[in-house]
N, C-alpha and C. Protein backbone atom coordinates (compact mmCIF):
# COMPACT_ATOMS: atom_id res chain seq x y z
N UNK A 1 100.26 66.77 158.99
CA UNK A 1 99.32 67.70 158.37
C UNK A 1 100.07 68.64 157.41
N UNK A 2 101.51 69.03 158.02
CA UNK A 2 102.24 69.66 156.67
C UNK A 2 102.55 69.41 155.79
N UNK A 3 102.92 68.10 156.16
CA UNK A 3 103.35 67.26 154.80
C UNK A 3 102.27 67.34 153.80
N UNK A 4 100.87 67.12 154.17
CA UNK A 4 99.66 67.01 153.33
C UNK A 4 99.34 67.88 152.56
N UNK A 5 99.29 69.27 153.51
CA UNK A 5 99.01 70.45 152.55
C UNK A 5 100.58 70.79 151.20
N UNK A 6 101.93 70.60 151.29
CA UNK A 6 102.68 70.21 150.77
C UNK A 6 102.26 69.37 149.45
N UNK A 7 101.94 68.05 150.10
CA UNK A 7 101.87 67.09 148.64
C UNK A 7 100.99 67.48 147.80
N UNK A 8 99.25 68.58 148.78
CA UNK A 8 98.08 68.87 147.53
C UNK A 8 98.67 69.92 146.96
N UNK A 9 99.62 71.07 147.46
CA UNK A 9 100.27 72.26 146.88
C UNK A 9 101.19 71.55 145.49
N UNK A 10 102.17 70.77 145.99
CA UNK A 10 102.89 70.54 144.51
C UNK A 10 101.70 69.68 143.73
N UNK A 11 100.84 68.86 143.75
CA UNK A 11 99.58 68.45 142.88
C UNK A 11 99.38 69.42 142.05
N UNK A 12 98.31 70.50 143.00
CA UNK A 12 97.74 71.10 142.06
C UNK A 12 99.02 71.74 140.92
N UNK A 13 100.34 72.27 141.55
CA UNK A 13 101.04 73.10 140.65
C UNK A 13 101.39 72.16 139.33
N UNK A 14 101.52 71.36 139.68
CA UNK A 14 101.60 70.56 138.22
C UNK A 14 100.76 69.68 137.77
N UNK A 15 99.24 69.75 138.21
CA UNK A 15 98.04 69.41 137.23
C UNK A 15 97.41 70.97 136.42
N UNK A 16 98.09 72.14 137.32
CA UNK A 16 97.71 73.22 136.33
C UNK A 16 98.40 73.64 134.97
N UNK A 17 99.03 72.45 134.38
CA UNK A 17 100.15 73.11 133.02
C UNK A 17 98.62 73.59 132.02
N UNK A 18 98.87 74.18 131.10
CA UNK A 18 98.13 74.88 130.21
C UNK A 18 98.93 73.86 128.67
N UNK A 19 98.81 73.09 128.56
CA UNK A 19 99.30 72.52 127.12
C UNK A 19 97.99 72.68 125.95
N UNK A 20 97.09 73.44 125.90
CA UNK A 20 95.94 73.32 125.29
C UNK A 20 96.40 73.55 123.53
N UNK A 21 95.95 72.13 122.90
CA UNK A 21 96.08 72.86 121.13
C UNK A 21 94.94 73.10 120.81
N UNK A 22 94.94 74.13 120.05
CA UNK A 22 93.35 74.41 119.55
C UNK A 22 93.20 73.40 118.31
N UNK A 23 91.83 73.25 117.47
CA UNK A 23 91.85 72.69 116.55
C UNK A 23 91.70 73.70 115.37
N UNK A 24 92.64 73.00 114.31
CA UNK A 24 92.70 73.75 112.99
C UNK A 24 91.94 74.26 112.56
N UNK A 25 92.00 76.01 112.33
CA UNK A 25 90.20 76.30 111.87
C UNK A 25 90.49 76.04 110.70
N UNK A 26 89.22 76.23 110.32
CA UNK A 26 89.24 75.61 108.65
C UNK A 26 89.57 76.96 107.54
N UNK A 27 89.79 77.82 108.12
CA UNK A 27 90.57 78.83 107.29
C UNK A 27 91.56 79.57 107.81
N UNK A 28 92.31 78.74 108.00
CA UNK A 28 93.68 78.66 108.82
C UNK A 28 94.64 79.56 107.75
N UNK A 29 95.37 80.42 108.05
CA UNK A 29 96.05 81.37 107.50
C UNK A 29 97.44 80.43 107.32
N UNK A 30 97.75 79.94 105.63
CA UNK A 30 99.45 79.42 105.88
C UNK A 30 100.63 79.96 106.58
N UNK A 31 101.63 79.34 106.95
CA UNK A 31 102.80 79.48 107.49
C UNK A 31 103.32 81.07 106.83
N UNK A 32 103.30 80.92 105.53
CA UNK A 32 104.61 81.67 105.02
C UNK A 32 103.75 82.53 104.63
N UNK A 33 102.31 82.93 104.23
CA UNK A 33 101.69 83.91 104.61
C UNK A 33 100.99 84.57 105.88
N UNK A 34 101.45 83.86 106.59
CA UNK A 34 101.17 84.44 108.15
C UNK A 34 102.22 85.25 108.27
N UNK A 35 103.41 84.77 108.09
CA UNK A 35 104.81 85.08 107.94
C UNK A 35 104.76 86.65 107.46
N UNK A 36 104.78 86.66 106.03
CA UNK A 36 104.14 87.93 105.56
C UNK A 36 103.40 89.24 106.12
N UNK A 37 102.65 88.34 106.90
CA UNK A 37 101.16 89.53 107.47
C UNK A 37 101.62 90.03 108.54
N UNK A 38 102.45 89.04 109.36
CA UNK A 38 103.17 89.67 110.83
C UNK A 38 104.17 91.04 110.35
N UNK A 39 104.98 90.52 109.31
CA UNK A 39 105.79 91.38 108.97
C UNK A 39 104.71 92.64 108.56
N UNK A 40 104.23 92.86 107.89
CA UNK A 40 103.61 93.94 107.30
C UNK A 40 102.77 94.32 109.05
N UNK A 41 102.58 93.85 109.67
CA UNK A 41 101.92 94.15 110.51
C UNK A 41 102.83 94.98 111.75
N UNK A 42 103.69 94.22 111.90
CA UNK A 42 104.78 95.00 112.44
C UNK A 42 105.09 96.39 111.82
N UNK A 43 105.25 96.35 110.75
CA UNK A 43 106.22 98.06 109.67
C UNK A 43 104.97 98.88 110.36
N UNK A 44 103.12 98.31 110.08
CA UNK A 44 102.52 99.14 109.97
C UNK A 44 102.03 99.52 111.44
N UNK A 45 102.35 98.84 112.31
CA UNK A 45 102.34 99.48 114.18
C UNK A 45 103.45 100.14 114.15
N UNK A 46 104.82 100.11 113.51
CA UNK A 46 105.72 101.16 113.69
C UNK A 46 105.82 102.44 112.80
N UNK A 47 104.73 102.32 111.53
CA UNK A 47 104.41 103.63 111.08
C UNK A 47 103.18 104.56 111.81
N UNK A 48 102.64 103.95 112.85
CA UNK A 48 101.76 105.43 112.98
C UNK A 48 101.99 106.31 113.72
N UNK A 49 102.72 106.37 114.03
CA UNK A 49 103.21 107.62 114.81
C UNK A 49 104.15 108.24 113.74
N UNK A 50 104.47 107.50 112.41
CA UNK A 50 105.16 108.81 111.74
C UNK A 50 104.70 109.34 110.50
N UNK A 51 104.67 110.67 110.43
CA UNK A 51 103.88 111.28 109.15
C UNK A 51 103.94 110.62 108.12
N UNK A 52 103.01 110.47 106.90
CA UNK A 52 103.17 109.86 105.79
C UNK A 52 103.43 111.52 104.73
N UNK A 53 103.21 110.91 103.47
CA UNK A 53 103.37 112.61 102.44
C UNK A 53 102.56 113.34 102.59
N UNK A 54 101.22 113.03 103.06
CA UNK A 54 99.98 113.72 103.14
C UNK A 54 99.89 114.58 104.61
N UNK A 55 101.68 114.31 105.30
CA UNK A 55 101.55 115.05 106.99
C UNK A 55 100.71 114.74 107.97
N UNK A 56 99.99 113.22 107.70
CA UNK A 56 99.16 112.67 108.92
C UNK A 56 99.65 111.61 109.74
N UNK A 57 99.16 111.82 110.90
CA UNK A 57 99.72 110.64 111.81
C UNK A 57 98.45 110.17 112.29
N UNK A 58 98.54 109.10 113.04
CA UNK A 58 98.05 108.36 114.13
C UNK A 58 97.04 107.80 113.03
N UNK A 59 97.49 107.03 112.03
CA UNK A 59 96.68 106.26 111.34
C UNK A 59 96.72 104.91 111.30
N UNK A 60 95.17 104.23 111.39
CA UNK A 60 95.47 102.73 111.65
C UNK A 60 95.50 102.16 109.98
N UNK A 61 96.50 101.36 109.76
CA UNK A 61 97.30 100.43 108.37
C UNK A 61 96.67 99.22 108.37
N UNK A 62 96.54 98.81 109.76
CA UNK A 62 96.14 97.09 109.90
C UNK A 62 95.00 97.06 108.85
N UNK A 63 93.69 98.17 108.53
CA UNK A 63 92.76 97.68 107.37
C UNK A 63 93.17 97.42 106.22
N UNK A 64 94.33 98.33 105.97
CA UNK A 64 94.88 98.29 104.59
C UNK A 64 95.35 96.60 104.36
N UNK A 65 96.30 96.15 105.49
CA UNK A 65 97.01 95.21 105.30
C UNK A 65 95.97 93.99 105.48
N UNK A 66 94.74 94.04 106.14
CA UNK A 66 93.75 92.94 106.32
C UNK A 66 93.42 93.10 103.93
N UNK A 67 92.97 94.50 104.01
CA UNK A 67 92.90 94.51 102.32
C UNK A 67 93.69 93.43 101.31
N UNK A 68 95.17 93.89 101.60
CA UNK A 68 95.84 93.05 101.04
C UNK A 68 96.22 91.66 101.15
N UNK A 69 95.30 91.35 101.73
CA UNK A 69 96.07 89.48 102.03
C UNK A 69 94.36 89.07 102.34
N UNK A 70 93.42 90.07 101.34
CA UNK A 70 91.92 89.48 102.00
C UNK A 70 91.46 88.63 102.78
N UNK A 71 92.00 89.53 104.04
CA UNK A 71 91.28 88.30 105.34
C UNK A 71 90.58 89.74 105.82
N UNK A 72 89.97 89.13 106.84
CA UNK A 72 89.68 89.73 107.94
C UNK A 72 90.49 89.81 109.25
N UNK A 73 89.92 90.35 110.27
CA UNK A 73 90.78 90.16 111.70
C UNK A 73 90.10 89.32 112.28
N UNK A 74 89.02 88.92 112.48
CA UNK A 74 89.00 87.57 112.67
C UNK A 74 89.68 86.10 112.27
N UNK A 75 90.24 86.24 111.39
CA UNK A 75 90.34 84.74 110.41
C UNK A 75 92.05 85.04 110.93
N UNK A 76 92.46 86.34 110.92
CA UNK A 76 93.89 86.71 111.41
C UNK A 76 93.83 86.24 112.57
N UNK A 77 92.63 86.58 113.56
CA UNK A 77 92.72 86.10 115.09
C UNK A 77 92.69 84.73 114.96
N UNK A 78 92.05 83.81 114.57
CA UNK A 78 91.91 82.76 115.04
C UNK A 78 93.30 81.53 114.51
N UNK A 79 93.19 82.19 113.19
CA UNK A 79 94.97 81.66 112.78
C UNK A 79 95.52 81.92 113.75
N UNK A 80 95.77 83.07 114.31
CA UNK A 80 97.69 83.59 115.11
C UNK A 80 97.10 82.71 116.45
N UNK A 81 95.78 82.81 116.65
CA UNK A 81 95.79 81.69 118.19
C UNK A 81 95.96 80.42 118.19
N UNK A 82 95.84 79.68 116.93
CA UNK A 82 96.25 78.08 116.82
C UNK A 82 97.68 78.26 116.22
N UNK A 83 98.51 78.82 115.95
CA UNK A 83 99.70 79.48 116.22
C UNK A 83 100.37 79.21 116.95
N UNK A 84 99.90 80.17 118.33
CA UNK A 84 100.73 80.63 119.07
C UNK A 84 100.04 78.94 119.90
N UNK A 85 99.05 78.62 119.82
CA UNK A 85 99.31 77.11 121.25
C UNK A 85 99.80 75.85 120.21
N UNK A 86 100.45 76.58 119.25
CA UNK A 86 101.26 75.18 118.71
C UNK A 86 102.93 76.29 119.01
N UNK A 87 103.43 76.50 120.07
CA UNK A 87 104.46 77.39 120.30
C UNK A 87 106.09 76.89 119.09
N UNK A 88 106.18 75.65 118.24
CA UNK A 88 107.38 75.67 117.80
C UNK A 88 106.99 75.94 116.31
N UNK A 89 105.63 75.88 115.64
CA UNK A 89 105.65 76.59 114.78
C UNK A 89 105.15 78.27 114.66
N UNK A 90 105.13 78.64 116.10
CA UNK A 90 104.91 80.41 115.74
C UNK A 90 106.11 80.72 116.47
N UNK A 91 106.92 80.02 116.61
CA UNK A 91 108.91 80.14 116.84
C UNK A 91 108.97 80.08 115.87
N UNK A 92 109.06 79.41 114.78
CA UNK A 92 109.74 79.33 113.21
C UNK A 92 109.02 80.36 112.60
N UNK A 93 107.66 80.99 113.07
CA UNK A 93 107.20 82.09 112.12
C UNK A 93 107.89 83.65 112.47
N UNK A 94 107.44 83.47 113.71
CA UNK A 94 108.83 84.98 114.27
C UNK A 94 109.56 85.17 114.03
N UNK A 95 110.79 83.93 114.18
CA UNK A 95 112.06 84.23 113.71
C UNK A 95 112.46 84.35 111.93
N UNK A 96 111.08 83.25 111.14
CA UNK A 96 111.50 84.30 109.99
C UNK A 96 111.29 85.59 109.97
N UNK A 97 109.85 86.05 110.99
CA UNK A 97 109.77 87.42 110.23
C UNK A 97 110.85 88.10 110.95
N UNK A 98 111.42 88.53 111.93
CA UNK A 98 112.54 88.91 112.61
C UNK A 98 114.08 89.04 110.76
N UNK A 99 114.30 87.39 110.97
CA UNK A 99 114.92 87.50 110.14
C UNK A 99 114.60 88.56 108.46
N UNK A 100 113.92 88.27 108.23
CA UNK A 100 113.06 88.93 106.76
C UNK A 100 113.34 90.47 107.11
N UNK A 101 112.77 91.01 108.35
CA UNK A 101 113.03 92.82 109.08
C UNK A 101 114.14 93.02 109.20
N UNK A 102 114.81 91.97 109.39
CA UNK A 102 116.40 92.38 109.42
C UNK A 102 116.96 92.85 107.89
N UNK A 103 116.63 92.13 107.20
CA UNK A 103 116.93 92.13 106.10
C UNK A 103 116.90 92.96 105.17
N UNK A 104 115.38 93.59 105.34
CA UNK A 104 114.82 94.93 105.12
C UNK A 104 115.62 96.25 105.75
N UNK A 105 115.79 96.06 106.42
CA UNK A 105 116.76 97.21 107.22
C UNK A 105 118.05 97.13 106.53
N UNK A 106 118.64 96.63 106.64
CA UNK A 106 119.90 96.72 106.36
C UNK A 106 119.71 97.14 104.76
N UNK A 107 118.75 96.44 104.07
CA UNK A 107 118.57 96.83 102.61
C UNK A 107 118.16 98.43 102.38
N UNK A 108 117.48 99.13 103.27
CA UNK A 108 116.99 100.16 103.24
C UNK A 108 118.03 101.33 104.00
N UNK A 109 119.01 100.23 104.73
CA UNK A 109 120.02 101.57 105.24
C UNK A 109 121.26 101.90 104.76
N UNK A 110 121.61 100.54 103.46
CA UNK A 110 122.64 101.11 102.20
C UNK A 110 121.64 101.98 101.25
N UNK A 111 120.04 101.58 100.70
CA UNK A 111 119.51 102.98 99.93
C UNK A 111 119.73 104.03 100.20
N UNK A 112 119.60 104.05 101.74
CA UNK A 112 120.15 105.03 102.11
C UNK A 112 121.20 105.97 102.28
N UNK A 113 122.24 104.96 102.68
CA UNK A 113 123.47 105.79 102.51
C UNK A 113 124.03 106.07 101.20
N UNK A 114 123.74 105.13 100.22
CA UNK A 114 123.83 105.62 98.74
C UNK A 114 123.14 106.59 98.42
N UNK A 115 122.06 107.03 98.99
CA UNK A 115 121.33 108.58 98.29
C UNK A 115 122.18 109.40 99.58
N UNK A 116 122.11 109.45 100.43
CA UNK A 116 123.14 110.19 101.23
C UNK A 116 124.79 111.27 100.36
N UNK A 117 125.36 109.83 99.98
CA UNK A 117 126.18 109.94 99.46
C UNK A 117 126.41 110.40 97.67
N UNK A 118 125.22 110.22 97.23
CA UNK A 118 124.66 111.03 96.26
C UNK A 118 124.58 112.67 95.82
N UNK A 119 123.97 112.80 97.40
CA UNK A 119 123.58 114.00 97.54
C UNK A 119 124.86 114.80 98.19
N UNK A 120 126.10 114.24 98.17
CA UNK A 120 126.91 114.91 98.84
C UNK A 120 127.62 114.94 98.04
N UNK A 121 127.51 114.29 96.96
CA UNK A 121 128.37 114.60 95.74
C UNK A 121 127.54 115.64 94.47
N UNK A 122 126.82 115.31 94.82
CA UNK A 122 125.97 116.68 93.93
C UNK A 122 126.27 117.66 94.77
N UNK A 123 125.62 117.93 95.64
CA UNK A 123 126.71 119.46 96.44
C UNK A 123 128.03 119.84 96.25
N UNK A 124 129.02 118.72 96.69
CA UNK A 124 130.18 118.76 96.24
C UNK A 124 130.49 119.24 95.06
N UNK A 125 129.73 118.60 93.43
CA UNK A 125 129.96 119.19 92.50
C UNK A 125 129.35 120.58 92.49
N UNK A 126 128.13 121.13 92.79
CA UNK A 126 127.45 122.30 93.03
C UNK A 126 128.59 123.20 93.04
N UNK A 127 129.58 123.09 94.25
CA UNK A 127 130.16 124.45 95.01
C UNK A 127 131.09 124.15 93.57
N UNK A 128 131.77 123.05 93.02
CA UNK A 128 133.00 123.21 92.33
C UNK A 128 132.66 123.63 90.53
N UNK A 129 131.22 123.80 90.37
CA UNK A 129 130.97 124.56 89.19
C UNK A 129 130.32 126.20 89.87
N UNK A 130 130.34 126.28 91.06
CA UNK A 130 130.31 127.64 91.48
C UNK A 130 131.63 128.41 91.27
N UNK A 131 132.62 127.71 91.43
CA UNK A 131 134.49 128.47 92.12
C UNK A 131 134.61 128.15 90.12
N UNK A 132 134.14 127.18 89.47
CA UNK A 132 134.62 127.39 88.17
C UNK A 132 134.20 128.44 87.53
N UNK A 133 133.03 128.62 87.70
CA UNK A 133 131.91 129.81 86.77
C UNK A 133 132.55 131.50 87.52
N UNK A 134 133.51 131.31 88.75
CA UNK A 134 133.88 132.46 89.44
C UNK A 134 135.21 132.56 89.13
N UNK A 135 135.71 131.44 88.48
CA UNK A 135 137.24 131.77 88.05
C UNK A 135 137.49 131.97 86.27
N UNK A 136 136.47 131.53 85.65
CA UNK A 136 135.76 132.08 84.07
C UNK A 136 135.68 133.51 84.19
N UNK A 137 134.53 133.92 84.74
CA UNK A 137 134.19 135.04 84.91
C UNK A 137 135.90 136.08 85.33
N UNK A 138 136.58 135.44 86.19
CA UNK A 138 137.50 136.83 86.60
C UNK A 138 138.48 136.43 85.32
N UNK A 139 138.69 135.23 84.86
CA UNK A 139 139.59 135.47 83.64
C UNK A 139 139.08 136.22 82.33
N UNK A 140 137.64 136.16 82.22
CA UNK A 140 137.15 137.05 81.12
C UNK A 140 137.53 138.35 81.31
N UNK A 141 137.68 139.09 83.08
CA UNK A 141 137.36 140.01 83.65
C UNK A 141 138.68 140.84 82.79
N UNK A 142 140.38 139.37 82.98
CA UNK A 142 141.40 139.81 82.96
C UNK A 142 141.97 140.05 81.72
N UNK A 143 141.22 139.42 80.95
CA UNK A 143 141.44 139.33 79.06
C UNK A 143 141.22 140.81 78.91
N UNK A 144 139.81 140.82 79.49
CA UNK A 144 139.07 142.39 79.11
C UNK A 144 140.03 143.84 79.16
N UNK A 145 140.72 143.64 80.68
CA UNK A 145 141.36 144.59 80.80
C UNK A 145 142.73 144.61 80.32
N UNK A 146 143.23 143.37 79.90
CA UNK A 146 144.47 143.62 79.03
C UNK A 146 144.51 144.28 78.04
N UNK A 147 143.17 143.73 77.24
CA UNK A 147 142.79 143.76 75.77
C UNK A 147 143.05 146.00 75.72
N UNK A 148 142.28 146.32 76.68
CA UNK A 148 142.34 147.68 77.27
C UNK A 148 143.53 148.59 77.55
């Protein structure tokens, strides 16, 4: 009798796999613009929590970005779900966008350190036409009183 309940236990565990593909909707979002939309979709879940110029937060982007790639969130939903149950092409879409964010970063954290370093040389020059305009001034100071 143990054995039995045994053999229906491993049965069922492996007649329950989930391999389900959906079928292609017919306005199936391409690869390399899906690609795109994740990415933008990602920046714009990691901007709302931070102020924009206008000092607002907690704003939802996803309309903007449905704007720009005129879909809807539906047509987004039903793409990313025949997607994700085809699992080795929404592996090749992640890891570009992964890759692509990487890319972006690193591009945005030399802008950065180049205006960084910009700005530390404009200061830098700042103080050294301050000590010049203060060592003008005391040599005019010293002409003056020779001249005297």
């Amino acid at each position: 009798m143990k054995n039995i309940s045994h053999i229906i236990l491993l049965l069922l565990l492996f007649s329950c796999t989930s391999n389900t593909i959906f079928k292609k909707p017919k306005d199936l979002i391409p690869k390399d613009t899906m690609s795109l939309l994740i990415q933008d979709m990602m920046v714009a879940s990691s901007a709302k929590f931070i102020k924009n110029k206008h000092l607002q937060k907690n704003i939802n982007y996803m309309a903007f970005i449905y704007d720009r790639y005129l879909i809807d969130s539906l047509r987004f939903q039903t793409s990313n779900l025949y997607y994700t149950s085809k699992i080795d092409e929404y592996e090749e879409i992640i890891n570009d966008v992964n890759v692509q964010l990487e890319k972006k970063k690193a591009y945005y954290k030399g802008v950065k350190a180049e205006r960084d370093s910009l700005k530390r040389d404009s200061i830098k020059n700042t103080r050294l036409e301050i000590i010049d305009t203060t060592k003008i001034k005391k040599r005019a100071l010293d002409l003056i009183k020779k001249e005297d």
